[in-house]
Protein backbone atom coordinates (compact mmCIF):
# COMPACT_ATOMS: atom_id res chain seq x y z
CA UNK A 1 -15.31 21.49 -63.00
CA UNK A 2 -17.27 18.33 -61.23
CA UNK A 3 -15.43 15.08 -61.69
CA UNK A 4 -16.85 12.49 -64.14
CA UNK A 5 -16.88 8.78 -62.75
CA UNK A 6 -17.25 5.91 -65.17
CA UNK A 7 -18.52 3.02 -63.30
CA UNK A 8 -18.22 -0.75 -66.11
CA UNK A 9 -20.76 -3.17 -64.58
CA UNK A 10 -23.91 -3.14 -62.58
CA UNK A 11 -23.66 -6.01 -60.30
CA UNK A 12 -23.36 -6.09 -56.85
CA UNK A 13 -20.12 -4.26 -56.04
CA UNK A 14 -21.16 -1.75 -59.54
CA UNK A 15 -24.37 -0.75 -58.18
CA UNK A 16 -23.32 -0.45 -54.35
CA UNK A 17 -20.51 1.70 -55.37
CA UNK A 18 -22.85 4.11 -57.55
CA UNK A 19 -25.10 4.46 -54.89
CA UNK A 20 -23.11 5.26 -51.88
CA UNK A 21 -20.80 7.58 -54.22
CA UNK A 22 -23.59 9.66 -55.09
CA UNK A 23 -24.46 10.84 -51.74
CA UNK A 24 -21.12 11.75 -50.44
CA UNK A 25 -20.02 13.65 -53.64
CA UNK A 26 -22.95 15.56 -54.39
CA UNK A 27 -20.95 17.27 -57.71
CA UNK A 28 -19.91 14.87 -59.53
CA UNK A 29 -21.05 13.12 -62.65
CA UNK A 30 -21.71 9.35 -62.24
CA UNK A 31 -22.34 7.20 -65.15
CA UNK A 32 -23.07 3.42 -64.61
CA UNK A 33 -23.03 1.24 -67.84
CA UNK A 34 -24.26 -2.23 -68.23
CA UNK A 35 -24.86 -3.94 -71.55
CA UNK A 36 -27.91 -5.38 -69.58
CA UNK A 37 -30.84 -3.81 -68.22
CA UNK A 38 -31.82 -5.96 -65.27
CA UNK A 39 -29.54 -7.09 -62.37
CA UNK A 40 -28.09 -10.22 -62.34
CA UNK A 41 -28.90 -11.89 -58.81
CA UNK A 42 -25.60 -14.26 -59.43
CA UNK A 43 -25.58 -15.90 -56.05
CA UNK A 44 -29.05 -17.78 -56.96
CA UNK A 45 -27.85 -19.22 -60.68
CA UNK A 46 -27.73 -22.61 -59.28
CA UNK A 47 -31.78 -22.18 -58.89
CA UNK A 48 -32.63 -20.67 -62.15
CA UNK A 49 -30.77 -23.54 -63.70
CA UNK A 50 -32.98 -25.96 -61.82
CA UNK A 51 -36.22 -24.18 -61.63
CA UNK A 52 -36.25 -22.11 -64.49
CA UNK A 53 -36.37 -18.17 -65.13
CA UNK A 54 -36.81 -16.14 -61.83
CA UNK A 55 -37.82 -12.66 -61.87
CA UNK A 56 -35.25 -9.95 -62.11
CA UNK A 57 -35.02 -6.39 -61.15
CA UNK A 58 -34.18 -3.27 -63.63
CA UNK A 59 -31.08 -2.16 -62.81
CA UNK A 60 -32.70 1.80 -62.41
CA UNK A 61 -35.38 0.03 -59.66
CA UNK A 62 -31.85 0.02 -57.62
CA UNK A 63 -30.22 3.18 -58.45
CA UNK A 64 -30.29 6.60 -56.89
CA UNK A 65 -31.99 9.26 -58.95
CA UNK A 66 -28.77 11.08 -59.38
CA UNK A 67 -26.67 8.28 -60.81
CA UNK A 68 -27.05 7.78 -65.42
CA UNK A 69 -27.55 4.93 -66.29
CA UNK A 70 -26.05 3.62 -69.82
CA UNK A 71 -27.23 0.52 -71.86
CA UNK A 72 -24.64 -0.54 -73.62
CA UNK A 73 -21.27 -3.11 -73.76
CA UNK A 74 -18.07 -1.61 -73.27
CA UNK A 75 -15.66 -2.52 -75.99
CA UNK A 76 -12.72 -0.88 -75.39
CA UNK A 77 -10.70 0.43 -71.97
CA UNK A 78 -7.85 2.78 -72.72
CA UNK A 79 -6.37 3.89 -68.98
CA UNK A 80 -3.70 5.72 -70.76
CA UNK A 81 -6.20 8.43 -72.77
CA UNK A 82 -8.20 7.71 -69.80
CA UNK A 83 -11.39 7.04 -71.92
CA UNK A 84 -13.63 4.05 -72.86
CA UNK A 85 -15.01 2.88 -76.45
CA UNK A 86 -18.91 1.34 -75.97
CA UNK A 87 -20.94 0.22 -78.51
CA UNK A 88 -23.81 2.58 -78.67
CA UNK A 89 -23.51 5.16 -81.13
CA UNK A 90 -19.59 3.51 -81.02
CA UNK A 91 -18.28 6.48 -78.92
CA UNK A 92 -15.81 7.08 -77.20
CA UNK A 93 -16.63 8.47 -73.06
CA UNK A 94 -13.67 10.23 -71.50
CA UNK A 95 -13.32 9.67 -67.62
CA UNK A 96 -11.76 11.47 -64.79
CA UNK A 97 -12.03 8.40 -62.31
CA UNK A 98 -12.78 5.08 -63.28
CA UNK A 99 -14.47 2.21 -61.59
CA UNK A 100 -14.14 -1.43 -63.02
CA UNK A 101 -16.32 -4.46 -62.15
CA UNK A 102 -17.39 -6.33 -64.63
CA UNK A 103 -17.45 -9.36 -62.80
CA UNK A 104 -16.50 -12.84 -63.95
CA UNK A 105 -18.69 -14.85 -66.41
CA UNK A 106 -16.51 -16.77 -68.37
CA UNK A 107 -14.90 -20.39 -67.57
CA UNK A 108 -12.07 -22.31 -68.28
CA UNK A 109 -13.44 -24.56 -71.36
CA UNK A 110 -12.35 -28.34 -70.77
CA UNK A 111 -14.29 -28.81 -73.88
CA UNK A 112 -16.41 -27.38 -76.43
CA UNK A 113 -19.98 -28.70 -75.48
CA UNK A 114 -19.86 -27.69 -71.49
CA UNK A 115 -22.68 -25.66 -69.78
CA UNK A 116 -21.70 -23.56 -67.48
CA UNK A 117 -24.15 -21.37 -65.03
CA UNK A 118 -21.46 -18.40 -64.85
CA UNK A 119 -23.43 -15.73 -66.84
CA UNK A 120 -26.93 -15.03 -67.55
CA UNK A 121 -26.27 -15.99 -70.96
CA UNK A 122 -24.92 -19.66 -69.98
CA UNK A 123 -27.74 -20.18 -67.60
CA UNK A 124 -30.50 -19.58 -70.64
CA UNK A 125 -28.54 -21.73 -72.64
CA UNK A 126 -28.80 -24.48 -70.22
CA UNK A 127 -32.68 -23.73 -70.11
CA UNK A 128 -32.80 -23.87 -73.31
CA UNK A 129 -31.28 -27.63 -73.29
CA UNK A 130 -33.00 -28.80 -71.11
CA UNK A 131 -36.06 -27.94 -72.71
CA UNK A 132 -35.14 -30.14 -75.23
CA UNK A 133 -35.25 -33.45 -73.67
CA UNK A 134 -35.02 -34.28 -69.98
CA UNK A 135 -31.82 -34.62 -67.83
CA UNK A 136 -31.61 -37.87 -66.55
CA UNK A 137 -27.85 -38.18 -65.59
CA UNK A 138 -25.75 -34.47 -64.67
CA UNK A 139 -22.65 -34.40 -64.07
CA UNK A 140 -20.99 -31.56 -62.77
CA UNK A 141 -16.90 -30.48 -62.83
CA UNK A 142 -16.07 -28.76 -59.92
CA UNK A 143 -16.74 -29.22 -56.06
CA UNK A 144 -16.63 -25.55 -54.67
CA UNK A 145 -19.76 -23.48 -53.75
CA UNK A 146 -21.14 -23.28 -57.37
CA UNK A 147 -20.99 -27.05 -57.34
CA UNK A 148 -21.94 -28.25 -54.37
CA UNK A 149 -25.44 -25.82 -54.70
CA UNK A 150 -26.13 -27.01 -58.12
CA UNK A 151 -25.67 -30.50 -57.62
CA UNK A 152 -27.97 -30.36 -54.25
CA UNK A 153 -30.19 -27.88 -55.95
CA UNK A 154 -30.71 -30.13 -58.88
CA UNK A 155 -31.18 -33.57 -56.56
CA UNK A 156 -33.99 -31.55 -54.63
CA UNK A 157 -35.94 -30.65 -57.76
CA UNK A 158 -35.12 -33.96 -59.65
CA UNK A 159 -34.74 -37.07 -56.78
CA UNK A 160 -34.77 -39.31 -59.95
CA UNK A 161 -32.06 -38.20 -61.90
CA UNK A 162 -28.11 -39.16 -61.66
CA UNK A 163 -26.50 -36.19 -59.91
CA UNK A 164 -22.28 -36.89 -59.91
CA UNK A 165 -20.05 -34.64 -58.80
CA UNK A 166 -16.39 -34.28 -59.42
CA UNK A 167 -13.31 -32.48 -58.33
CA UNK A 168 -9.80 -32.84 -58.08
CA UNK A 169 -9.26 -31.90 -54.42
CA UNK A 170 -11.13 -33.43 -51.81
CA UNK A 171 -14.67 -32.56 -51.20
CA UNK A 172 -15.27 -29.50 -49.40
CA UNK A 173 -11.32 -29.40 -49.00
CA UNK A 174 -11.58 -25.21 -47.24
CA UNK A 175 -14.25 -26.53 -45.06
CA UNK A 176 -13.66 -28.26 -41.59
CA UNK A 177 -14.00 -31.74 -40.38
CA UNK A 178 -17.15 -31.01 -39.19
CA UNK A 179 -18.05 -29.76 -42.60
CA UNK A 180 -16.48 -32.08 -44.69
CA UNK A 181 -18.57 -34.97 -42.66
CA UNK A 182 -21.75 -33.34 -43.08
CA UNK A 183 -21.45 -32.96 -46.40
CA UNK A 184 -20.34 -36.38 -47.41
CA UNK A 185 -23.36 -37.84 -45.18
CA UNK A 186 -25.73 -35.41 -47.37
CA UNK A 187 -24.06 -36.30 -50.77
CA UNK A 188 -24.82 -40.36 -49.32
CA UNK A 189 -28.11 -39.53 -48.31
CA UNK A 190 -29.47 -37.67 -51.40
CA UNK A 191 -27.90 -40.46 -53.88
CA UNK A 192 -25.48 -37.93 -54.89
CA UNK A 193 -22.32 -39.58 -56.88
CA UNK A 194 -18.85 -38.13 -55.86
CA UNK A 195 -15.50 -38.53 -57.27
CA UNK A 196 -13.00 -36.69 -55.75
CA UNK A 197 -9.38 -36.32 -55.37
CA UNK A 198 -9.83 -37.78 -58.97
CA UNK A 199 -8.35 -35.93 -62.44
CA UNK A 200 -9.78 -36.14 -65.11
CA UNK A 201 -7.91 -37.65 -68.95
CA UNK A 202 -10.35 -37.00 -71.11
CA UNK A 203 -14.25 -36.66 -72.43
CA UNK A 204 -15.09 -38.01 -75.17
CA UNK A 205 -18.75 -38.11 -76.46
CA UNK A 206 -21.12 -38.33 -73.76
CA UNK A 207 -18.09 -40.41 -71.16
CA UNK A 208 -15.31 -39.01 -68.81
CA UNK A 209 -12.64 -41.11 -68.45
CA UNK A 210 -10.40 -40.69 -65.55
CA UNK A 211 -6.75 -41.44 -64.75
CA UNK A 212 -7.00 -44.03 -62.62
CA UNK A 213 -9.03 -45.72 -65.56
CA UNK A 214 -12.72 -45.82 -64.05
CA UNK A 215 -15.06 -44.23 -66.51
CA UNK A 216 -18.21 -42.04 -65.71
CA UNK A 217 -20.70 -41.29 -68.27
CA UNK A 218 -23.29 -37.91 -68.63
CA UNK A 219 -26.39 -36.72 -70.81
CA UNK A 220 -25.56 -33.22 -69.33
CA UNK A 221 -22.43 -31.73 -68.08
CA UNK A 222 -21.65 -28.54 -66.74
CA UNK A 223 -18.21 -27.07 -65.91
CA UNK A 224 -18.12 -25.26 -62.25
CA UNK A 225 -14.51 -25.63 -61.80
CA UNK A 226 -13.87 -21.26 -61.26
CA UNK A 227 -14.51 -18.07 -62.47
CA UNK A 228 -12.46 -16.07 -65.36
CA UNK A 229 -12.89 -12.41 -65.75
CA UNK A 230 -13.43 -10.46 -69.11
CA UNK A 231 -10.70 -10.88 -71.29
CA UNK A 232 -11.25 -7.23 -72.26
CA UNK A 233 -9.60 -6.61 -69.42
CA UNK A 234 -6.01 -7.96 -70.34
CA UNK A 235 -7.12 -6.60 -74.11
CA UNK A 236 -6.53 -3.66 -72.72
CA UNK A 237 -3.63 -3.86 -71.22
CA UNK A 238 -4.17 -3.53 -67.80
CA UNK A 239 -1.20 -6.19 -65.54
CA UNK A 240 -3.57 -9.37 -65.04
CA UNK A 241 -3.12 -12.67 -63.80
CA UNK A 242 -4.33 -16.12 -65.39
CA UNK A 243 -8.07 -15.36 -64.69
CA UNK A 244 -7.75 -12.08 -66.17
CA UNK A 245 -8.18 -10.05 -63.06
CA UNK A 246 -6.67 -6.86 -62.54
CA UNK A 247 -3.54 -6.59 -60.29
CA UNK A 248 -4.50 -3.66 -57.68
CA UNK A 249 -2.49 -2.00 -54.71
CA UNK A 250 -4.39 -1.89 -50.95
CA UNK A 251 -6.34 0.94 -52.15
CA UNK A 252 -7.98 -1.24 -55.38
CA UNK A 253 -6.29 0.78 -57.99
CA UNK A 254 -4.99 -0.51 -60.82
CA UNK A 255 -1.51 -0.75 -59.78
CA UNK A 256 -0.13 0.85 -63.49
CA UNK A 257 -3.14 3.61 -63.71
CA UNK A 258 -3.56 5.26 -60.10
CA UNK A 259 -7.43 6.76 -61.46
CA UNK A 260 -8.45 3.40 -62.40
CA UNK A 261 -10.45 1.34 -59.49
CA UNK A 262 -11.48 -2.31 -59.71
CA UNK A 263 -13.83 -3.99 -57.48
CA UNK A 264 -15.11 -7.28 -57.04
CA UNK A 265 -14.32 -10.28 -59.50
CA UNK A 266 -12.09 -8.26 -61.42
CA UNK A 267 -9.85 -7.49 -58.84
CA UNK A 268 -6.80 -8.85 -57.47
CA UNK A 269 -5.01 -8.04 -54.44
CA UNK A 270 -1.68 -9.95 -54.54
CA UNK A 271 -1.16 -12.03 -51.49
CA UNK A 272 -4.15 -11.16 -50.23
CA UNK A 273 -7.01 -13.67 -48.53
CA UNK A 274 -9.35 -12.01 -51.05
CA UNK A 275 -11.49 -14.22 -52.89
CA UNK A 276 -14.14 -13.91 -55.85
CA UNK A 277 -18.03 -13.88 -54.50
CA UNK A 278 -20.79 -11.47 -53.19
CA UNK A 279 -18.78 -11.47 -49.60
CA UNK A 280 -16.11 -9.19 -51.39
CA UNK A 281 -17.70 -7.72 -54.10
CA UNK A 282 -19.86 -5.68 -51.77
CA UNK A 283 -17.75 -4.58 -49.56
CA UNK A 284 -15.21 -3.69 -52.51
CA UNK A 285 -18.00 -1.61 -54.08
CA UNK A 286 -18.67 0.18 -50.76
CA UNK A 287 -14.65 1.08 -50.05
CA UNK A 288 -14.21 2.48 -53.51
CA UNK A 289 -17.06 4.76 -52.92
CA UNK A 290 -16.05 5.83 -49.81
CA UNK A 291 -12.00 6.16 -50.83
CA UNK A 292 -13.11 8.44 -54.07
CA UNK A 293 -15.30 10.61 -51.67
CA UNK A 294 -12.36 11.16 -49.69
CA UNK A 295 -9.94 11.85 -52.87
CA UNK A 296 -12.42 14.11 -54.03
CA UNK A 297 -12.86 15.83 -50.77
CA UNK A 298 -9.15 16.15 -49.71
CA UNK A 299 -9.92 14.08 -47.20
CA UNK A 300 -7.31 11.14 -45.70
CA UNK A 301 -7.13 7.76 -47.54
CA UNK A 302 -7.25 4.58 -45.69
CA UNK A 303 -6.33 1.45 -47.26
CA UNK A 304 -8.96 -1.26 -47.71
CA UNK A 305 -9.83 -3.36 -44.77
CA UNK A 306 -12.12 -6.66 -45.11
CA UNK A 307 -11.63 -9.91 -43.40
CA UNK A 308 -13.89 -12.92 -43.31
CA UNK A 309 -16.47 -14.36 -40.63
CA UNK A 310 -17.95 -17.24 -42.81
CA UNK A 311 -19.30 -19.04 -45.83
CA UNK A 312 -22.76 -20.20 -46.89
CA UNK A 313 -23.91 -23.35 -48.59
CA UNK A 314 -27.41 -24.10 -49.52
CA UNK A 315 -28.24 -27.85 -49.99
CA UNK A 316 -31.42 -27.85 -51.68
CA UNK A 317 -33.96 -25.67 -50.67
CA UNK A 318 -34.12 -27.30 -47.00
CA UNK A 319 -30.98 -27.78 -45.66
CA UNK A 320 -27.96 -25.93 -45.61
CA UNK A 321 -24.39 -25.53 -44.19
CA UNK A 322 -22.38 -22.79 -42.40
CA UNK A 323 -19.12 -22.17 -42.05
CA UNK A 324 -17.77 -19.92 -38.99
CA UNK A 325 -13.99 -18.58 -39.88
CA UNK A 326 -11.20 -16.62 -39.06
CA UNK A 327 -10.62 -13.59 -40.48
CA UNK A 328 -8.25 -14.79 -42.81
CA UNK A 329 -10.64 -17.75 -44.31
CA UNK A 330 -9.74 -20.48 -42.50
CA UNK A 331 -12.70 -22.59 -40.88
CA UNK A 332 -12.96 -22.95 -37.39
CA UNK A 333 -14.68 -26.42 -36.32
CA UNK A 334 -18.09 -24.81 -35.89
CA UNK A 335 -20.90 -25.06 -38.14
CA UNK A 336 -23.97 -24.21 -38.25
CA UNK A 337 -26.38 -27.23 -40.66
CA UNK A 338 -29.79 -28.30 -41.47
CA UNK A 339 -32.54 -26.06 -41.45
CA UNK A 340 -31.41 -23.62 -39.41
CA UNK A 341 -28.17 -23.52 -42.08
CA UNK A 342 -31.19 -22.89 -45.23
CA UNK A 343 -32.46 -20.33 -43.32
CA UNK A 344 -29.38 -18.16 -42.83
CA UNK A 345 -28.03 -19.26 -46.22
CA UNK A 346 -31.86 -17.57 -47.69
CA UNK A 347 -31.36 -14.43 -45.10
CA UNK A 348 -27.40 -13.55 -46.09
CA UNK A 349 -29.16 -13.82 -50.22
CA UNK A 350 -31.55 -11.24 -49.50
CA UNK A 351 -29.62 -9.14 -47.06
CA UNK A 352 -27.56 -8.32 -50.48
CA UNK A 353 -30.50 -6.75 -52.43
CA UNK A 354 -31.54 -5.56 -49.10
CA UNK A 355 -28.64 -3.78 -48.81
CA UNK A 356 -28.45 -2.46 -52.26
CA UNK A 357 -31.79 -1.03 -51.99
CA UNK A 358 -31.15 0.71 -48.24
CA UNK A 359 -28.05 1.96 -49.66
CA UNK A 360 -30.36 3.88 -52.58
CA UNK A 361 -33.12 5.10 -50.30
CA UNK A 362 -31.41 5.98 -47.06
CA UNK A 363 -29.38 9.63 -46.71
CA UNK A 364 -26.78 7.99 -44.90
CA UNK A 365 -24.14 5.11 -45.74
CA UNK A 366 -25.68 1.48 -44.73
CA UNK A 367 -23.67 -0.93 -45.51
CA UNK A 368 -20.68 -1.93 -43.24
CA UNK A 369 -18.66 -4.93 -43.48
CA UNK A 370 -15.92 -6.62 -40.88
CA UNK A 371 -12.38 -4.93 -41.21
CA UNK A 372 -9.14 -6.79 -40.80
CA UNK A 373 -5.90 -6.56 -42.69
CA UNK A 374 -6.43 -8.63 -45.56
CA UNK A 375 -2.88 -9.39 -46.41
CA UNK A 376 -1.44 -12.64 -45.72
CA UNK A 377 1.60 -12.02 -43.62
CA UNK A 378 -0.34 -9.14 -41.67
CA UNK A 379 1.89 -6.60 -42.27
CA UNK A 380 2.20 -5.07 -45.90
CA UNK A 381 -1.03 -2.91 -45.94
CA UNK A 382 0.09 0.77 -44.65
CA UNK A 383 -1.82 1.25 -41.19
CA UNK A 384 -1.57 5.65 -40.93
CA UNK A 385 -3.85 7.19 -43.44
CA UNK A 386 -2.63 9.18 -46.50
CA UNK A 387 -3.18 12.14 -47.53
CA UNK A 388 -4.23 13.21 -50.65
CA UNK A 389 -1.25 14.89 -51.71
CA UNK A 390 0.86 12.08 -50.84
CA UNK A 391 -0.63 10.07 -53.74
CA UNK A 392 1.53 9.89 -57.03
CA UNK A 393 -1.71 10.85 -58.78
């Protein structure tokens, strides 16, 4: 009897792990479900926001022919009866193997009237405002990527408006020296308003007050201050941790339910250098594939293997900064800014729906990805493979 993979969410590690599972398991069924029917190209939100609607890509344009696709919003996870409740037709879909990554879209409210450009759904609705009457002073919580490229994004397209940023750490605190100068001489430069290593007390109609008394008012403000996973997740019962991720062992099962695999946002390897974003989501996507191939196959089982080589920032849509690093994250003092940063900043964002789409059309596996151990400490990730029959499965 062919296996029967459930695969809950069809963004980038979702659709890379459909795609590369069906041609290395060539009996087995593969359902992907989404409740949406176009893909999501998360890593350019901070330019939809500013520019307005891009165009998107159905999901099927980037699935093999093999892998079923389902419409629908999953609405109930039960790893114990190893079967999922979605809303169409309200049916239940028993699994054999199930793949989880349903990515992270919700935020930590600091109040009720935030935007936030973490979903699709939050990005419309910040269309949708600003529609309504014009932006003339954002102010955005939060320094980390999402920050810095909306703030920068939105100077670029509107040089007139009141850009301020604010965090509690200081700005670009995982960056280097290097990094760190370059962007405070761009945030200078562009009229951008920083306050960091500040906390905030409280916001109170359209004014943030902060501790150290100085005020800051907004007509806009959006929260970028970190990603929270589906609550559905801990609904369900699965071990989480205060963002709602999943707690998984090195081979990205659930660590309770040893036929449950979660990739990408949802997903979280304990003491690990693994952190949410495209960089692991893909390469997340890609192991799981290959890991299930080899359960299914009798085949040895090799823990998952990632480490880092940098991070992109796009400033605007000409300049841009990156950030060489050692495997485990940690910048090295050599960057790589201005135009020549844009550029590879543009060529790493389409190298992931380039890769998506080589991964559909080619017979072989494409995607590869740099392997390192990725737990802190370098030693708690088995190094000899398993074999199948040594799994408690």
């Amino acid at each position: 009897m062919k296996p029967k993979i459930l695969i809950l969410g069809a963004g980038y590690a979702g659709i890379m792990a459909a795609n590369r599972l069906d041609k290395q398991v060539r009996d087995a069924e593969i359902i992907l479900i989404s409740e949406s029917s176009e893909f999501k190209e998360r890593i350019r939100y901070h330019e939809t926001a500013a520019v307005g609607q891009k165009k998107e890509i159905p999901i099927k344009n980037l699935l093999r022919t093999r892998v079923n696709f389902l419409k629908t919003k999953v609405t109930g996870i039960y790893p114990n009866e190893k079967s999922i409740k979605v809303e169409f037709n309200n049916q239940n879909l028993n699994y054999d193997y199930l793949v989880i990554a349903l990515g992270s879209s919700d935020i930590r409210q600091i109040q009720t009237k935030e935007n936030s450009i973490q979903s699709k759904d939050a990005v419309l609705e910040f269309l949708k405002q600003k529609e309504k009457s014009i932006i003339q002073n954002l102010c955005i919580i939060g320094g980390g990527l999402t920050g810095l490229e909306l703030a920068t994004e939105w100077k670029y397209f509107f040089p007139q408006s009141m850009v301020t940023l604010i965090d509690r750490n200081e700005l670009g605190a995982s960056f280097s020296k290097k990094a760190k100068e370059y962007f405070q001489t761009y945030m200078l430069e562009n009229k951008i308003k920083i306050f960091d290593r500040t906390q905030i007390k409280k916001i109170e109609g359209n004014e943030i007050e902060f501790e150290n008394q100085t005020k800051q008012t907004y007509d806009c403000i959006v929260n970028c201050t970190g990603f929270q996973s589906s609550s559905l997740l801990k609904e369900s019962g699965f071990q989480t941790n205060d963002k709602n991720q999943i707690f998984v062992d090195p081979f990205l099962r659930s660590i309770e339910h040893p036929d449950v695999f979660v990739a990408g946002d949802s997903a979280y390897l304990e003491n690990s250098i693994l952190r949410m974003g495209c960089v692991t989501a893909l390469p997340m996507g890609s192991y799981i594939a290959d890991h299930l191939a080899n359960r299914i196959n009798g085949k040895n089982l090799y823990p998952f293997s990632f480490q880092f080589v940098g991070r992109c920032v796009s400033l605007g849509r000409e300049d841009g900064l990156i950030q060489l690093t050692h495997g485990d994250d940690k910048p090295k003092e050599c960057i790589i800014k201005g135009k020549w940063g844009a550029r590879v900043k543009e060529l790493v964002n389409r190298f992931t729906i380039f890769s998506l789409l080589m991964e559909k059309h080619l017979p072989f596996r494409f995607y590869f990805w740099p392997k390192g151990n990725p737990i802190l400490g370098g030693n708690k990730v088995p190094s000899n493979p398993m074999k199948v029959g040594d799994l408690f499965v």
